[in-house]
C-alpha atoms as a PDB file:
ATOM      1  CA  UNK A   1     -11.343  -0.451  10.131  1.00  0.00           C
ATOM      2  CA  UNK A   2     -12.864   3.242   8.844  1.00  0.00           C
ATOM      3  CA  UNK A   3     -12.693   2.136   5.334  1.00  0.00           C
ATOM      4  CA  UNK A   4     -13.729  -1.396   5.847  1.00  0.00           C
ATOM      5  CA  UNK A   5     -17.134  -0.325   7.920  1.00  0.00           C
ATOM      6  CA  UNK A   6     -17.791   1.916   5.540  1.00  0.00           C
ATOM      7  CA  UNK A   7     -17.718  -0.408   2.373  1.00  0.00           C
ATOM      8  CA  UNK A   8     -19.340  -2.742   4.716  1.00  0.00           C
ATOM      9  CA  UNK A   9     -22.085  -0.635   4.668  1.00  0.00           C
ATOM     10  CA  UNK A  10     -21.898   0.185   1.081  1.00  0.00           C
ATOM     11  CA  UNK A  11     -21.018   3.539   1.922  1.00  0.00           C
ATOM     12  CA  UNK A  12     -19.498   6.031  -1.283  1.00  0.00           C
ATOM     13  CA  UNK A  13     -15.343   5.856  -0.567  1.00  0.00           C
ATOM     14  CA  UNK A  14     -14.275   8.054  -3.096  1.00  0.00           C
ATOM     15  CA  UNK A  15     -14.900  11.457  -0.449  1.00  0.00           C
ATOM     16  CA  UNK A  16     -13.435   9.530   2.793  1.00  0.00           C
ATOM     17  CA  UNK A  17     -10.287  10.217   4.052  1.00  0.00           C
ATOM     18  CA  UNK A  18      -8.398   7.984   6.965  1.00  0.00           C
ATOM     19  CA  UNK A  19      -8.405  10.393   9.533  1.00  0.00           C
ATOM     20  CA  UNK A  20      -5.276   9.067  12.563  1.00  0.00           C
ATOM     21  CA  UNK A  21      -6.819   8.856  16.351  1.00  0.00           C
ATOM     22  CA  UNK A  22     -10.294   9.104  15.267  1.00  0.00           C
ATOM     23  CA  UNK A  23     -11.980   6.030  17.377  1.00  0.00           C
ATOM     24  CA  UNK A  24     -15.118   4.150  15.587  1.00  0.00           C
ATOM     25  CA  UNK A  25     -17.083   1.750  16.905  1.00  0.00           C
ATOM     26  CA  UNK A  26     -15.771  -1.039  19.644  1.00  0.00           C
ATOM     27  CA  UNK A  27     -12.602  -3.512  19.757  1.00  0.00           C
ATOM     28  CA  UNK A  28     -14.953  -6.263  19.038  1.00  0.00           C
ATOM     29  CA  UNK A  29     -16.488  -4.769  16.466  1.00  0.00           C
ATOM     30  CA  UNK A  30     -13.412  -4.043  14.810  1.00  0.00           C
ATOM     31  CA  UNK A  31     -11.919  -7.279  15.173  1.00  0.00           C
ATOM     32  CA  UNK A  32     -15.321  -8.649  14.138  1.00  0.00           C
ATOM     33  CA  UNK A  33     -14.710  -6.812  11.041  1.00  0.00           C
ATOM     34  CA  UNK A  34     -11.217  -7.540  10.110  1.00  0.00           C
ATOM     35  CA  UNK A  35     -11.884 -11.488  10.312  1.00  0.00           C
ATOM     36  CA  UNK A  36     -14.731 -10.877   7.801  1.00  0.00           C
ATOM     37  CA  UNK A  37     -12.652  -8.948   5.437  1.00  0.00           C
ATOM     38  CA  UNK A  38      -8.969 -11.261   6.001  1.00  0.00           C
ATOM     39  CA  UNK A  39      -9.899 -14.101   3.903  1.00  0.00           C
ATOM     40  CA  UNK A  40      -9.115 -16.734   6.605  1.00  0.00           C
ATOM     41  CA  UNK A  41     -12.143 -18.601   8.499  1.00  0.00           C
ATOM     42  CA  UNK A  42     -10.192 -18.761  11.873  1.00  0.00           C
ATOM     43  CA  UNK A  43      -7.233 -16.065  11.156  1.00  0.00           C
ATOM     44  CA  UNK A  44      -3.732 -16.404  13.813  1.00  0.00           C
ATOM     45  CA  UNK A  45      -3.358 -12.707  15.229  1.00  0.00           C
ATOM     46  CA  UNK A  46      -0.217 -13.243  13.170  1.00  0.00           C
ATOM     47  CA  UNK A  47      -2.789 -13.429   9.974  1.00  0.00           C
ATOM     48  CA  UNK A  48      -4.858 -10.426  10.920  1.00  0.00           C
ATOM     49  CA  UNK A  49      -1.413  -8.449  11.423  1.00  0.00           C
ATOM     50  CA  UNK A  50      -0.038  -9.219   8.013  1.00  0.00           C
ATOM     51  CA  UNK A  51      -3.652  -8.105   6.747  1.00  0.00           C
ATOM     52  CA  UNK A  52      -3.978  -5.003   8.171  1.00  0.00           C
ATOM     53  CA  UNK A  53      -0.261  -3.669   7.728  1.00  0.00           C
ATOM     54  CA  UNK A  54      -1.119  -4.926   4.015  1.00  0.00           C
ATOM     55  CA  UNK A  55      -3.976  -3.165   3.503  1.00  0.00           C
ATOM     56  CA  UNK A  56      -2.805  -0.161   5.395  1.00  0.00           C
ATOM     57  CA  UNK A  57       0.069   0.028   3.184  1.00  0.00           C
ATOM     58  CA  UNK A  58      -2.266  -0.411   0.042  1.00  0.00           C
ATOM     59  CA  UNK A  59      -4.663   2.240   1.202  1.00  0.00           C
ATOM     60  CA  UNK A  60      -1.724   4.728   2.229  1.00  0.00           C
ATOM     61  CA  UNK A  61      -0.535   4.103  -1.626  1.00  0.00           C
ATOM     62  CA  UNK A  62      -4.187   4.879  -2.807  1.00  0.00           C
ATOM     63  CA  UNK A  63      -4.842   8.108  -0.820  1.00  0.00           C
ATOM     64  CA  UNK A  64      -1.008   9.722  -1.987  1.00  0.00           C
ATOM     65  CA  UNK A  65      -2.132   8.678  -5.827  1.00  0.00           C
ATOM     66  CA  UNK A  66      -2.665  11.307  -8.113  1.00  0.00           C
ATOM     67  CA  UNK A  67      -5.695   8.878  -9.620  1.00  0.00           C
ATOM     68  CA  UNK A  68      -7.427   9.950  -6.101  1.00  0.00           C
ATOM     69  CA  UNK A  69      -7.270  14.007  -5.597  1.00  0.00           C
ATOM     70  CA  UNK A  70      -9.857  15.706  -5.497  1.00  0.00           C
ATOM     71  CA  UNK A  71      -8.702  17.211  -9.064  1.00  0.00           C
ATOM     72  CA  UNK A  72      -8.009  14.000 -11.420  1.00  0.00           C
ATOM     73  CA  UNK A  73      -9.964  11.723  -9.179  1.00  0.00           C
ATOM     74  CA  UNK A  74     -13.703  13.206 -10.256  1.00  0.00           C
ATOM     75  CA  UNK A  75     -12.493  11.766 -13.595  1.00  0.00           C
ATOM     76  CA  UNK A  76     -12.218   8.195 -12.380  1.00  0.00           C
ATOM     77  CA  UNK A  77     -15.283   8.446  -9.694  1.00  0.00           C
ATOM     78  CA  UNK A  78     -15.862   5.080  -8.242  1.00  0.00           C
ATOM     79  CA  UNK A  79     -12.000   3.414  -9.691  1.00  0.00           C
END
C-alpha cells in the first residue's frame, strides 16, 4: 500500500523505502487501493492475496537490487 499511494499520487519512488509497521492511511483506503491497482473489476480476497504477495515479492526483489542503491541507482534515476 506505501508504494502504491505514493505512485498514486505521482509521488518520486526512487528515495522511498518500505518501512515494516509503519501504518498509512485507513483499511478502506487501502483496500480501496489495492482493487484499483489488481487488475480485476470485482477481485476474490483470494485475487487481492495473490496480488499483494506478488507484488511484495517483486518490490522486496527491487529494493535488494544493486540497480536501486543509493550508489548505482542515481545512474538509472527513474528505471
Amino acid at each position: 500500500y506505501q508504494y502504491l499511494s505514493r505512485y498514486k499520487k505521482k509521488e518520486n519512488l526512487d528515495s522511498f523505502t518500505f518501512v515494516p509497521g509503519r501504518i498509512e492511511g485507513t483499511e478502506k483506503e487501502c483496500l480501496a487501493c489495492l482493487m484499483e491497482f489488481c487488475g480485476r473489476s470485482d477481485p476474490s480476497w483470494t485475487e487481492l492475496s495473490n496480488f499483494t504477495h506478488f507484488l511484495n515479492f517483486q518490490l522486496r526483489k527491487c529494493e535488494n537490487s544493486v540497480f536501486f542503491s543509493p550508489v548505482v541507482g542515481a545512474e538509472f534515476c527513474g528505471f
